[in-house]
N, C-alpha and C. Protein backbone atom coordinates (compact mmCIF):
# COMPACT_ATOMS: atom_id res chain seq x y z
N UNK A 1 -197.84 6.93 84.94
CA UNK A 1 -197.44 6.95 83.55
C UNK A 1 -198.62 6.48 82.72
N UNK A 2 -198.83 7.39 81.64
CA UNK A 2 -200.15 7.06 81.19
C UNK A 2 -199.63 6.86 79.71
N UNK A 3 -199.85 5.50 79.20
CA UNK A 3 -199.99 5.18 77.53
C UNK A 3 -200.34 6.43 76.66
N UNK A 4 -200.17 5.92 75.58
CA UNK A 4 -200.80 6.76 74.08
C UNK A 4 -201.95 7.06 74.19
N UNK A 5 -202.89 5.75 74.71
CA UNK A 5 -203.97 5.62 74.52
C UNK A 5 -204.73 5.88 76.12
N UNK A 6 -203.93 6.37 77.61
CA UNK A 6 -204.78 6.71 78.51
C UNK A 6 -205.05 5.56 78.72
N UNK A 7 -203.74 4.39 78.93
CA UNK A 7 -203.86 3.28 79.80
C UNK A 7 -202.66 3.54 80.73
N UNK A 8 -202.52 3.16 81.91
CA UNK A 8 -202.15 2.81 83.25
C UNK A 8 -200.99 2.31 83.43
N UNK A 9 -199.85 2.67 83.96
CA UNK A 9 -198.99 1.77 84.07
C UNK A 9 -198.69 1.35 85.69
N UNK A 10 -199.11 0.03 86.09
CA UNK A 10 -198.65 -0.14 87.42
C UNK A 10 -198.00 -1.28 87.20
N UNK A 11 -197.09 -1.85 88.82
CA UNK A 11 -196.48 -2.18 89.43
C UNK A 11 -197.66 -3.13 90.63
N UNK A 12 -197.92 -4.97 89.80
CA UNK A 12 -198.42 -5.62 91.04
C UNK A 12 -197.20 -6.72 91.46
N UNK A 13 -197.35 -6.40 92.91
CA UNK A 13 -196.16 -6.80 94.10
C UNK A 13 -197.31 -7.90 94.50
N UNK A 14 -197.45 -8.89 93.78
CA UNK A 14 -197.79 -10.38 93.55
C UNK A 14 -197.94 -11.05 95.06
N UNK A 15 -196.76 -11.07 95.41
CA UNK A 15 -196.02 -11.71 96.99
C UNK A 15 -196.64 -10.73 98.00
N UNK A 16 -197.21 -9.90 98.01
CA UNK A 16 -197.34 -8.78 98.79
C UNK A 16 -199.16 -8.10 98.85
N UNK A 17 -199.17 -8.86 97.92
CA UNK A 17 -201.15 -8.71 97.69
C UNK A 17 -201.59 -7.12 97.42
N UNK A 18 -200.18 -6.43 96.74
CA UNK A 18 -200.90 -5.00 96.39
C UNK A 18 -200.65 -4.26 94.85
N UNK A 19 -200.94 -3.28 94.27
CA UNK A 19 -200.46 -2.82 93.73
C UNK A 19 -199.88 -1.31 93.50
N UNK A 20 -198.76 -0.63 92.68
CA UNK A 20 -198.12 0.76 93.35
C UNK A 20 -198.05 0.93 91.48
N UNK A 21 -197.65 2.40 92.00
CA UNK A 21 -197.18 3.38 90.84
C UNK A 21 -195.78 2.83 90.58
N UNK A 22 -195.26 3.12 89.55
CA UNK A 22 -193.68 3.37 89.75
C UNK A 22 -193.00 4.36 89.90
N UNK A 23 -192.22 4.28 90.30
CA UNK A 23 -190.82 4.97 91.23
C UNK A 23 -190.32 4.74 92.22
N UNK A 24 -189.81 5.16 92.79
CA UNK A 24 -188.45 5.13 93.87
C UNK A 24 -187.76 5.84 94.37
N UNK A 25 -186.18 5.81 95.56
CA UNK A 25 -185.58 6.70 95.76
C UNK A 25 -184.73 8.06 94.76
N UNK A 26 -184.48 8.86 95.24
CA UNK A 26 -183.82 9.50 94.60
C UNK A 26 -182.26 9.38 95.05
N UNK A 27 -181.29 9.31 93.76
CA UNK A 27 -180.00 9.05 94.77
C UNK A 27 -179.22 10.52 95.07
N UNK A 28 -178.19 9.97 96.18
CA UNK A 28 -177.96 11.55 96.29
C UNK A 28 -177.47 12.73 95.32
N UNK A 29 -177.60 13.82 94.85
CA UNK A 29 -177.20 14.56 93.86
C UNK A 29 -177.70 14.54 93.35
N UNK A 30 -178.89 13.88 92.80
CA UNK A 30 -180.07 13.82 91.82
C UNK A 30 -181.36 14.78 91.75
N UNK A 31 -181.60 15.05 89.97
CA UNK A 31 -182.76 15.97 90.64
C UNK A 31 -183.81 15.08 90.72
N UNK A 32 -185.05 15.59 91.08
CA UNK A 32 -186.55 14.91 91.26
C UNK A 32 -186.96 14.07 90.07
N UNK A 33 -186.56 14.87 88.91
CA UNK A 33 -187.35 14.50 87.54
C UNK A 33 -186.30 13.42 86.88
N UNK A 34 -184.84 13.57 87.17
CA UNK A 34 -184.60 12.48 86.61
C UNK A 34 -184.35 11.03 87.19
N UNK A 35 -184.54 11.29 88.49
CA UNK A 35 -184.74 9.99 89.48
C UNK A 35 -185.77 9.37 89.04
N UNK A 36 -187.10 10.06 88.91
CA UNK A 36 -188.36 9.60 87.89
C UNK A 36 -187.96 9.24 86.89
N UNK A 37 -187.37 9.62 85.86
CA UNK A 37 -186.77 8.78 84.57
C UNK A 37 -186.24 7.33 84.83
N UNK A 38 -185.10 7.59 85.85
CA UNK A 38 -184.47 6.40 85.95
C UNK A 38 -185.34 5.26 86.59
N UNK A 39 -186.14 5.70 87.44
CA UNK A 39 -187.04 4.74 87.65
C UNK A 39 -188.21 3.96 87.00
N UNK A 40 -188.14 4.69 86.06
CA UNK A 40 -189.54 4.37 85.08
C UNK A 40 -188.96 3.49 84.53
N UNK A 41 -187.38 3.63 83.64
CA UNK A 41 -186.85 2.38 83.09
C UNK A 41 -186.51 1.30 83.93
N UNK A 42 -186.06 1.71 84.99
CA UNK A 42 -185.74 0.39 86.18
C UNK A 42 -186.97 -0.58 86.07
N UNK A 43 -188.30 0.04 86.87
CA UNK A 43 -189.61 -0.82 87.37
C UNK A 43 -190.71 -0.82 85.96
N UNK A 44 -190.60 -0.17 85.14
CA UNK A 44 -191.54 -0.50 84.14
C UNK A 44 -190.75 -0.49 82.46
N UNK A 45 -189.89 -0.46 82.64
CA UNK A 45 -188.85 0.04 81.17
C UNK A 45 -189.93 1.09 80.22
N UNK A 46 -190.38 1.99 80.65
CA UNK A 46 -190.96 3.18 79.40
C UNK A 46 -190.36 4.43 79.85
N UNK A 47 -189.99 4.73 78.52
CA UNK A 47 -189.47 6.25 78.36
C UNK A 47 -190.39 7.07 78.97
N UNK A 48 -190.71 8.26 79.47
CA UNK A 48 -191.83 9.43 79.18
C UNK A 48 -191.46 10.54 79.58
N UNK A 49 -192.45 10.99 79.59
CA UNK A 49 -192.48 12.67 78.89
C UNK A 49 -193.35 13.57 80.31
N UNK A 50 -192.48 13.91 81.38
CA UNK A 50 -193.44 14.16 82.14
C UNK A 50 -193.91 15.39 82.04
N UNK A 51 -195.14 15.61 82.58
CA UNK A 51 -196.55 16.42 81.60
C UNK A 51 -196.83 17.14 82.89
N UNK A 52 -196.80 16.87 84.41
CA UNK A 52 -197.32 17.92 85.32
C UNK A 52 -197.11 17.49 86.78
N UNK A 53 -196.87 18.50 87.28
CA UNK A 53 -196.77 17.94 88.83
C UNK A 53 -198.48 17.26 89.56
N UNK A 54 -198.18 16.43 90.09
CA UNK A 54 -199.62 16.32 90.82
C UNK A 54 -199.81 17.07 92.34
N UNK A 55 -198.50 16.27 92.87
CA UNK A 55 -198.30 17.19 94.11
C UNK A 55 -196.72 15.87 95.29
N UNK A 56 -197.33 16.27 96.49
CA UNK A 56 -195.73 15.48 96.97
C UNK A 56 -197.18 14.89 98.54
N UNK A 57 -196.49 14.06 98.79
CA UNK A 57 -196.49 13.48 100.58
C UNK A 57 -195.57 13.22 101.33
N UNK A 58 -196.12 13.73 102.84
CA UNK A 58 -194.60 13.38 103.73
C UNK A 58 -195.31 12.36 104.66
N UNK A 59 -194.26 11.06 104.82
CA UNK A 59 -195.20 10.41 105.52
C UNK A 59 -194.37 10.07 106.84
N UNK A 60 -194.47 9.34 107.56
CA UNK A 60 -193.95 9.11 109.34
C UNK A 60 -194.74 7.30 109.00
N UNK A 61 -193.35 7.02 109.55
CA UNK A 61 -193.69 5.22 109.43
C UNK A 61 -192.95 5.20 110.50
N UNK A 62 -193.74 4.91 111.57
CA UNK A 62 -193.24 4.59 113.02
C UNK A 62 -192.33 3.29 113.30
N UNK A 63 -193.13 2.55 112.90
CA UNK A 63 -192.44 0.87 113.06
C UNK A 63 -191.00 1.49 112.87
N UNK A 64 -190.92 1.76 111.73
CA UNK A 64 -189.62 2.16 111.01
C UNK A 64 -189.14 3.22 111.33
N UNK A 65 -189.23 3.89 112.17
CA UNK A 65 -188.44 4.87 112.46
C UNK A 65 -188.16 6.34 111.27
N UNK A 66 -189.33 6.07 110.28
CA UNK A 66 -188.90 6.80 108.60
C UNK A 66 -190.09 7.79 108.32
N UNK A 67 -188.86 8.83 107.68
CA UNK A 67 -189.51 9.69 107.43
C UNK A 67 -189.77 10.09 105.80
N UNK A 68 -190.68 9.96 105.12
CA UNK A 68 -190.23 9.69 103.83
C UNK A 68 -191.06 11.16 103.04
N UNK A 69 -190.99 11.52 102.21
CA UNK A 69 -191.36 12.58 100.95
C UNK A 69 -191.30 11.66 99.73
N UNK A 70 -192.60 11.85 99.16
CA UNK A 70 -193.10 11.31 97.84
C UNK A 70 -193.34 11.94 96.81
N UNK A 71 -192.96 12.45 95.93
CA UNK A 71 -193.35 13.55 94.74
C UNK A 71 -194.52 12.53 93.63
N UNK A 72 -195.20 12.86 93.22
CA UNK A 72 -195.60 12.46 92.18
C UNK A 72 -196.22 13.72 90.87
N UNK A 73 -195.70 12.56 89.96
CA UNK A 73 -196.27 13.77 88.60
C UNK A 73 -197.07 12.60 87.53
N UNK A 74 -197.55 13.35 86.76
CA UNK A 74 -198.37 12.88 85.60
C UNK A 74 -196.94 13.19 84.22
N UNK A 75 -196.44 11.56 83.86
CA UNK A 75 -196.37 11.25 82.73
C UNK A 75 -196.75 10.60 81.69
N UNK A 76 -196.23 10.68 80.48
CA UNK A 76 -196.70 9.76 79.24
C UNK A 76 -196.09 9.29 78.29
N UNK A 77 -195.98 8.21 77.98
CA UNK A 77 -195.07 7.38 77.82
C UNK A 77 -194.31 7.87 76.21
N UNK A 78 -193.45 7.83 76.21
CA UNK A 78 -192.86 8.29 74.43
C UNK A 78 -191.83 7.60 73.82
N UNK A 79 -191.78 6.43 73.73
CA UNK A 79 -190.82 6.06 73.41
C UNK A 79 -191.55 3.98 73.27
N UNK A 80 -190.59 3.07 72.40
CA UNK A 80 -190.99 1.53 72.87
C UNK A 80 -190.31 1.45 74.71
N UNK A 81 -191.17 0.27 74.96
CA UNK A 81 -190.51 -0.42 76.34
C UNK A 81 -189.43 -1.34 75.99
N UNK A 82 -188.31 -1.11 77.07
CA UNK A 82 -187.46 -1.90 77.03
C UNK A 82 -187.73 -2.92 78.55
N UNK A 83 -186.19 -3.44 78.27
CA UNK A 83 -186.36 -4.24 79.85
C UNK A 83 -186.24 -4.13 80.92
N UNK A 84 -186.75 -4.01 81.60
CA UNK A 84 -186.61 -3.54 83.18
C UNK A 84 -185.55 -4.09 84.27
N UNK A 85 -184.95 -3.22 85.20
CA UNK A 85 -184.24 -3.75 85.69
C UNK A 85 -184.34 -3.95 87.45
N UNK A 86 -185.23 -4.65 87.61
CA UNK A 86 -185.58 -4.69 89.14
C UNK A 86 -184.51 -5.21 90.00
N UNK A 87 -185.06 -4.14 91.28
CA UNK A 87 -183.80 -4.81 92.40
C UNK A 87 -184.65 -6.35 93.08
N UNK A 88 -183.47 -6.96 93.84
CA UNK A 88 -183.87 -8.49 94.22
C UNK A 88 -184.86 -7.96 95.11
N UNK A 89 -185.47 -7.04 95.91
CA UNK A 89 -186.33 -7.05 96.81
C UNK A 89 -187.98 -7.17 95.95
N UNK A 90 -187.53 -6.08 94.82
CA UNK A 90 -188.89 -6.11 93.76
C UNK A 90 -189.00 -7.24 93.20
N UNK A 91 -188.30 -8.04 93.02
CA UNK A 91 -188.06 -9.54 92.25
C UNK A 91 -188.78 -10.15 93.39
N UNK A 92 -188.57 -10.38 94.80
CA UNK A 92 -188.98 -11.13 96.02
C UNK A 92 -190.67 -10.80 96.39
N UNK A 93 -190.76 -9.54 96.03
CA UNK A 93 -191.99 -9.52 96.15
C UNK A 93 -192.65 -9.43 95.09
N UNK A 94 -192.91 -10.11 94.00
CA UNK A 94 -193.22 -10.56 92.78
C UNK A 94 -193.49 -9.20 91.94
N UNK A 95 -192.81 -7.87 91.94
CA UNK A 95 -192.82 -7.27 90.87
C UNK A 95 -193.55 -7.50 89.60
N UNK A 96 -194.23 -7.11 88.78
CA UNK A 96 -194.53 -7.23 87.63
C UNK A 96 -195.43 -6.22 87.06
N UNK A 97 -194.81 -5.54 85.82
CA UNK A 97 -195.44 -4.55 85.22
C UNK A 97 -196.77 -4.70 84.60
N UNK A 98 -197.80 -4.23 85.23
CA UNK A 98 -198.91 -4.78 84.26
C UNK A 98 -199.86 -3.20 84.04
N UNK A 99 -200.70 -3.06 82.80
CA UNK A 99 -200.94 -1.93 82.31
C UNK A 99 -202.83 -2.12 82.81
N UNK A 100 -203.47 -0.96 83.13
CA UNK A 100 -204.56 -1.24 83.00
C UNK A 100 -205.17 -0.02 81.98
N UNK A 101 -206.50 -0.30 81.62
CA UNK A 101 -207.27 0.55 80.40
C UNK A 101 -207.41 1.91 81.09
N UNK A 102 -207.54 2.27 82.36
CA UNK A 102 -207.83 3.67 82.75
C UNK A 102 -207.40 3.96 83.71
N UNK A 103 -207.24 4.99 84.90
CA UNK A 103 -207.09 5.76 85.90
C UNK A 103 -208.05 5.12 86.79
N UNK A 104 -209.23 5.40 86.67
CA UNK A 104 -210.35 4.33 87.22
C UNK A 104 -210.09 3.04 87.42
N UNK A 105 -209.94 2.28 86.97
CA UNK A 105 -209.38 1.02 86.76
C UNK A 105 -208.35 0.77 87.73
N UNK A 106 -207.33 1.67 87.86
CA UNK A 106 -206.00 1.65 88.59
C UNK A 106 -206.30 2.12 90.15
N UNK A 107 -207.60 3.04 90.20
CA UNK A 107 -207.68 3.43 91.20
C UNK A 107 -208.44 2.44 91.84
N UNK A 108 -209.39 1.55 91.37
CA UNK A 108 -210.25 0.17 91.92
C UNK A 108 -209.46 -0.62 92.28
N UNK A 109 -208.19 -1.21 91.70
CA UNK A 109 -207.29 -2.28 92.27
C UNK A 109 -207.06 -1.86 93.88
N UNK A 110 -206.30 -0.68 93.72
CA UNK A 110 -205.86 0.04 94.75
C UNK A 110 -206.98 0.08 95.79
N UNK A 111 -207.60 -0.06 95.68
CA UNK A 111 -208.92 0.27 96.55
C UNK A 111 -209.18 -0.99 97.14
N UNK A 112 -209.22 -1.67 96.60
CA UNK A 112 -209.53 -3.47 96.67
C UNK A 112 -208.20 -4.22 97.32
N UNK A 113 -207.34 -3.68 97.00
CA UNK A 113 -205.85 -4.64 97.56
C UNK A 113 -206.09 -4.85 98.87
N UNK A 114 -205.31 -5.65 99.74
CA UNK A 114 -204.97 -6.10 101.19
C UNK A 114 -203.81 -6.23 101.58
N UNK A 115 -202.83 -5.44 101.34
CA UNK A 115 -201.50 -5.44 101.70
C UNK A 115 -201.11 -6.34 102.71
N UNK A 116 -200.20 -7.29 102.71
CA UNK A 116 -199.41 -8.10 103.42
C UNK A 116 -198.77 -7.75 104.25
N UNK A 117 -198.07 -6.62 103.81
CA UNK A 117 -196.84 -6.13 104.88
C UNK A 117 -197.09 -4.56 105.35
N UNK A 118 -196.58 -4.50 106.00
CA UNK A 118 -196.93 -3.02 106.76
C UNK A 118 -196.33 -1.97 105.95
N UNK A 119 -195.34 -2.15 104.93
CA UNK A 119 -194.92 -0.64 103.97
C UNK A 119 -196.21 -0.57 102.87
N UNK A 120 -196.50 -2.16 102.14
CA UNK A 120 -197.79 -1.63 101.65
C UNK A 120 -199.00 -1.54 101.76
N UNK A 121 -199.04 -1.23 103.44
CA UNK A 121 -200.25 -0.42 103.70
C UNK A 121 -200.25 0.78 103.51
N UNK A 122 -199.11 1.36 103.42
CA UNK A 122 -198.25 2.92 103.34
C UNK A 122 -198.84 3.23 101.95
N UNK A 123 -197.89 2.25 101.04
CA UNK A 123 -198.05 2.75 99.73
C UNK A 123 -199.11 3.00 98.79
N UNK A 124 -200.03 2.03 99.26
CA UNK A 124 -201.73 1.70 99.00
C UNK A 124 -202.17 3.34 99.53
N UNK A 125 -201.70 3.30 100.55
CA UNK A 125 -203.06 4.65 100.77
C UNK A 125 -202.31 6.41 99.73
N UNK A 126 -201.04 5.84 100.37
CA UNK A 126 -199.90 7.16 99.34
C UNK A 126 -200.57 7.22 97.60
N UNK A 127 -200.32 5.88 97.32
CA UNK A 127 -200.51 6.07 95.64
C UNK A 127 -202.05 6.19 95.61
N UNK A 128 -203.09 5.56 95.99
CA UNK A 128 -204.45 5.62 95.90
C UNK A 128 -204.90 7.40 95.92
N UNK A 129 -204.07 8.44 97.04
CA UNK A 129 -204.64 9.88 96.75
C UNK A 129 -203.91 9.87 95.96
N UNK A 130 -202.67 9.63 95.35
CA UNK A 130 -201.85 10.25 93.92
C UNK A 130 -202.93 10.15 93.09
N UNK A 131 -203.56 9.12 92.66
CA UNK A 131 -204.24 8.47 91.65
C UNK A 131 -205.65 9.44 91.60
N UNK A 132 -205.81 9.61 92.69
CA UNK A 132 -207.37 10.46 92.95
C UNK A 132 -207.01 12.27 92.35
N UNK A 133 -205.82 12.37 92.75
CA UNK A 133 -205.82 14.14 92.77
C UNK A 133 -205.59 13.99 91.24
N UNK A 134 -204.53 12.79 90.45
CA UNK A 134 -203.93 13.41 88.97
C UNK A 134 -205.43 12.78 88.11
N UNK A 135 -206.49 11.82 88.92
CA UNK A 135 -207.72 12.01 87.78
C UNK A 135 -208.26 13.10 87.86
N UNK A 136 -208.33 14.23 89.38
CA UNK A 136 -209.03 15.08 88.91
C UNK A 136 -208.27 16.13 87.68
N UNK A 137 -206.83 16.15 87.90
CA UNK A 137 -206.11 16.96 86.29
C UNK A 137 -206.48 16.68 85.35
N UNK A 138 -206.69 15.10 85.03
CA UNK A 138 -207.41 14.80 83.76
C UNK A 138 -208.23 14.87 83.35
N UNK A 139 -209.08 15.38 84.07
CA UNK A 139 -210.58 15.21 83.57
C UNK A 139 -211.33 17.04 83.91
């Protein structure tokens, strides 16, 4: 989710030493795009306006027995932020919405993190190519 101004919206998991995009599951009966809505207000409270597919990942998490599919798209934000409504697991692992100035920027954290736990080693490498393929759309 990208600001007015082509700032960043992530998700640092404090407790967990990483940082992620936002979103989440889709519930059942749901389409793709508005599971993305609902999640944007859940983990970051901003409206937006989504602008393009980037692309999807399927990943295999052994430990776990899981098989997961990731969609990601390029949105932008349209609307004020409200309040977010995190589940207790995002609360436990210190959740917190924080914005950075660029794509670049977002993609260096990511690059730099040390994930704690073994899902965000997953998510680190998942969101880090999201982040790489939707700068090359932007630019």
């Amino acid at each position: 989710v990208l600001s007015e101004n082509g700032a960043v919206y992530l998700l640092k998991m404090a407790a967990r030493n990483y940082h992620k995009l936002p979103g989440g599951g889709i519930d059942e009966g749901e389409a793709i795009e508005d599971a993305l809505q609902r999640e944007l207000f859940e983990e970051i409270g901003c409206p937006a306006t989504i602008e393009q597919e980037v692309g999807e990942i399927e990943e295999y998490r052994n430990d776990w027995k899981l098989h997961q599919v990731s969609y990601c798209y390029i949105a932008r934000q349209n609307g004020a932020l409200v309040d977010t409504a995190l589940e207790e697991n995002e609360i436990a692992d210190g959740a917190e919405t924080i914005v950075v100035k660029s794509i670049d920027e977002a993609i260096f954290l990511l690059e730099n993190d040390q994930p704690l736990n073994y899902d965000g080693k997953f998510i680190q490498q998942r969101d880090l190519h999201f982040l790489r393929e939707a700068k090359k759309i932007l630019t």
